[in-house]
Protein backbone atom coordinates (compact mmCIF):
# COMPACT_ATOMS: atom_id res chain seq x y z
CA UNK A 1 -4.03 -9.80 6.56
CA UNK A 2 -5.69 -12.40 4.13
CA UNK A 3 -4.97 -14.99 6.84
CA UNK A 4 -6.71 -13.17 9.56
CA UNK A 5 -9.96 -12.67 7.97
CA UNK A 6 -11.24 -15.67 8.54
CA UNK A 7 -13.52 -17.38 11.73
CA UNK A 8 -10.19 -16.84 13.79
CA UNK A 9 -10.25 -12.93 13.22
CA UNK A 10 -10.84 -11.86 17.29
CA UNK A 11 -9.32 -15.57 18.48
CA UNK A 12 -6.20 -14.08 21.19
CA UNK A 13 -3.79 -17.04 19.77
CA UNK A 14 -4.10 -16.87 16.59
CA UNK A 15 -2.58 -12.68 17.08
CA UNK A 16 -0.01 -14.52 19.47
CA UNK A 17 1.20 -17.00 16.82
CA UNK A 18 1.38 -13.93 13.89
CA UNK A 19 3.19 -11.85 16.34
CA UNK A 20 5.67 -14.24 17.55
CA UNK A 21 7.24 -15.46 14.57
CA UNK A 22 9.93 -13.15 14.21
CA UNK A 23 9.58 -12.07 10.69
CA UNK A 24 10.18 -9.06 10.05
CA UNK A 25 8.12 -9.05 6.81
CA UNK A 26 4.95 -9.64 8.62
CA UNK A 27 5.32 -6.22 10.26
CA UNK A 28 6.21 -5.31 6.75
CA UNK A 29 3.06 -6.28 5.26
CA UNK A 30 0.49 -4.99 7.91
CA UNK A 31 2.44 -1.51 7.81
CA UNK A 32 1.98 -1.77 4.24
CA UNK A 33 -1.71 -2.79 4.16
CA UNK A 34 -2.25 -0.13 7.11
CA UNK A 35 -1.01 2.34 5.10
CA UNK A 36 -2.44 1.44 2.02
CA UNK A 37 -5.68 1.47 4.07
CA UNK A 38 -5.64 4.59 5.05
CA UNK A 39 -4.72 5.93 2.03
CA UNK A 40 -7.79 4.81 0.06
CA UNK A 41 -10.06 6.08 2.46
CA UNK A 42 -9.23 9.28 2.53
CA UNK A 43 -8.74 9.24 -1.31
CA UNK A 44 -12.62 8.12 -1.15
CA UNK A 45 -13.33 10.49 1.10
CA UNK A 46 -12.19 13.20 -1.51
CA UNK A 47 -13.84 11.65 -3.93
CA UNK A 48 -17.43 11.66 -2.28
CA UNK A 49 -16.76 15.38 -1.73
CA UNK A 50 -16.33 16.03 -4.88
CA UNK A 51 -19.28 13.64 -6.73
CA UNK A 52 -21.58 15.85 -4.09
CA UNK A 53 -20.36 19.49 -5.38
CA UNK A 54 -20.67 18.06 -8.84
CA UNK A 55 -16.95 18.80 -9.34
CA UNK A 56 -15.78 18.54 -12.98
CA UNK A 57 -12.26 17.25 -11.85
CA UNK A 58 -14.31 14.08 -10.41
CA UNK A 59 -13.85 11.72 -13.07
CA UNK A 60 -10.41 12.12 -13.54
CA UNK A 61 -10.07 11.76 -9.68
CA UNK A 62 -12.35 8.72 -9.43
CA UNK A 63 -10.71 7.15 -12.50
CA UNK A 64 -7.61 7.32 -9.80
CA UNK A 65 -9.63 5.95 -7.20
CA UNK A 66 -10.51 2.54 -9.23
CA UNK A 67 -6.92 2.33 -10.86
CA UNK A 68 -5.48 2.62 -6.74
CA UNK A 69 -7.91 -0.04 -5.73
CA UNK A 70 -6.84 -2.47 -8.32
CA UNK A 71 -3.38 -2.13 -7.60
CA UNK A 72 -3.41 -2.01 -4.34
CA UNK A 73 -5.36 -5.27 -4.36
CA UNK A 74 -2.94 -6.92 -6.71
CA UNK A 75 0.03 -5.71 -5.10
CA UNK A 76 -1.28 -6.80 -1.24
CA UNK A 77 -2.43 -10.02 -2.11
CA UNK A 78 1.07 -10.75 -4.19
CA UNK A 79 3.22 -9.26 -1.43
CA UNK A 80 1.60 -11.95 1.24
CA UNK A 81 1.61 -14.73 -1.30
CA UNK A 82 5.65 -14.21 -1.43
CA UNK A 83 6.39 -14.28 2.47
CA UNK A 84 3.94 -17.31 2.67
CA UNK A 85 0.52 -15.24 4.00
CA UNK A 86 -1.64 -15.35 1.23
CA UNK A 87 -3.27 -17.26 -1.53
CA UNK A 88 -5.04 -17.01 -4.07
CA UNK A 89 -8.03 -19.17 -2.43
CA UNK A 90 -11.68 -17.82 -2.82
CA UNK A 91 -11.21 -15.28 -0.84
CA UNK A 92 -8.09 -13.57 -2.20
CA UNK A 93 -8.84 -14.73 -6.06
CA UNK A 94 -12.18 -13.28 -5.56
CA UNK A 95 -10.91 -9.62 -4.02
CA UNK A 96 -9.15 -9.41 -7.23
CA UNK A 97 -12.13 -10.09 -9.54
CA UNK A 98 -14.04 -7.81 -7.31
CA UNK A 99 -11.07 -4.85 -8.12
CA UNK A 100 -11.09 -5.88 -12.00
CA UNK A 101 -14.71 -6.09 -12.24
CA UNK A 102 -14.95 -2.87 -10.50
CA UNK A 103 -12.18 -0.90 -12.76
CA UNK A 104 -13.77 -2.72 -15.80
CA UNK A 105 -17.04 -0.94 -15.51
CA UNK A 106 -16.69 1.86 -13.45
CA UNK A 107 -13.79 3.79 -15.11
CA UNK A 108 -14.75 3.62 -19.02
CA UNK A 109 -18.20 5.04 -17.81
CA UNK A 110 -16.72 8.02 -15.69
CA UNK A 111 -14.06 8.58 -18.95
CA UNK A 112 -16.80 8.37 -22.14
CA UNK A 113 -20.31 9.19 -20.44
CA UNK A 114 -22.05 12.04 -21.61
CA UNK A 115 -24.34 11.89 -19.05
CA UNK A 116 -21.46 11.92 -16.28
CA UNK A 117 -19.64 15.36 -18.61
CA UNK A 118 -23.08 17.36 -18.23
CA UNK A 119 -23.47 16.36 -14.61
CA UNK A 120 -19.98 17.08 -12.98
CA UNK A 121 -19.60 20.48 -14.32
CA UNK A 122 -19.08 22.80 -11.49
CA UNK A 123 -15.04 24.19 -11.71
CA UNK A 124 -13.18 25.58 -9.25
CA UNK A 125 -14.84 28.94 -8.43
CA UNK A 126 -11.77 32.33 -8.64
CA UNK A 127 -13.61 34.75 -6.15
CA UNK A 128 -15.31 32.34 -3.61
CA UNK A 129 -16.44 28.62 -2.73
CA UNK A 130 -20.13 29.62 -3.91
CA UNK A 131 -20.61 28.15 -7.40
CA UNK A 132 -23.21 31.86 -7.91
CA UNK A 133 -22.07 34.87 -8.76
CA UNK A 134 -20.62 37.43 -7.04
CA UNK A 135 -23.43 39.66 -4.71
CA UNK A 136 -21.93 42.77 -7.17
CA UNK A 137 -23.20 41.35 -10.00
CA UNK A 138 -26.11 39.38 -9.80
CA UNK A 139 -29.49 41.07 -11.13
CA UNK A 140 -31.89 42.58 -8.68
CA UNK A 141 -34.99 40.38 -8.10
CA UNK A 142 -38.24 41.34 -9.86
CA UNK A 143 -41.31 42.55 -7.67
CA UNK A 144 -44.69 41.33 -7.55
CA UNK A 145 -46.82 44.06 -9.60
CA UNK A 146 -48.25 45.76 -6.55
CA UNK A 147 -45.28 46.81 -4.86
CA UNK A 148 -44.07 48.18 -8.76
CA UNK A 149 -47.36 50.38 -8.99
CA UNK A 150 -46.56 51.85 -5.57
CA UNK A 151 -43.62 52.67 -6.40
CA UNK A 152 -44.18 54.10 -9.73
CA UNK A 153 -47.27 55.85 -8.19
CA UNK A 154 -44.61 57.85 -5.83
């Protein structure tokens, strides 16, 4: 997929040349990175749900997250270096950097923040999906001191 991203991305030969070799490892690679793909945004997709219910699983998920994405880089732009695909030109050397650089900062501050421990703090709720009480329990609401003289007046 490294090779496609280029100028030639929507040119109708250059698919025709990729899809008439008949390697089977090309298939291999775009099923992989398809997959892959997909994968990662739904994972993110989880991820934003959580980070906007202030979910205190969140780091621990998004420490995932940035671990996947390095990996995933690593391991696509090694697979198409080995069936001839890919290098490690500027773009491909500097996906990596972008994954490292990424994992580097992102996941020590999501581990060791105290600022990110007293913000995600919401757990997983045993009666409901509402992070409040339950209706049963929660305190009546005070009146304003005229309706509190009428009714003590009665």
């Amino acid at each position: 997929m490294a090779v496609l991203i280029n100028d030639d991305f929507l040119n109708l030969n250059q698919w025709h040349t990729m899809a008439s070799k008949s390697d089977w490892s090309l298939g291999a690679l775009l099923v992989f990175e398809a997959v892959g793909n997909v994968f990662l945004l739904c994972y993110a997709a989880f991820c934003f749900v959580l980070l906007v219910n202030r979910r205190d699983i969140l780091p621990n998920y998004i420490t995932g997250l940035y671990i996947f994405v390095l990996v995933f880089t690593i391991a696509d732009y090694a697979v198409a270096s080995m069936i001839g695909y890919g290098s490690l030109d500027d773009k491909g050397g500097s996906g990596i950097f972008r994954a490292v650089l990424a994992a580097a900062i992102w996941i020590p501050y999501f581990q060791r923040s105290a600022r990110v421990h007293r913000t995600f703090i919401v757990p997983y709720p045993a009666s409901n999906y509402a992070y409040e009480q339950p209706a049963a329990t929660q305190e009546k609401p005070a009146h304003d001191g005229i309706e509190q003289a009428e009714e003590s007046s009665i």
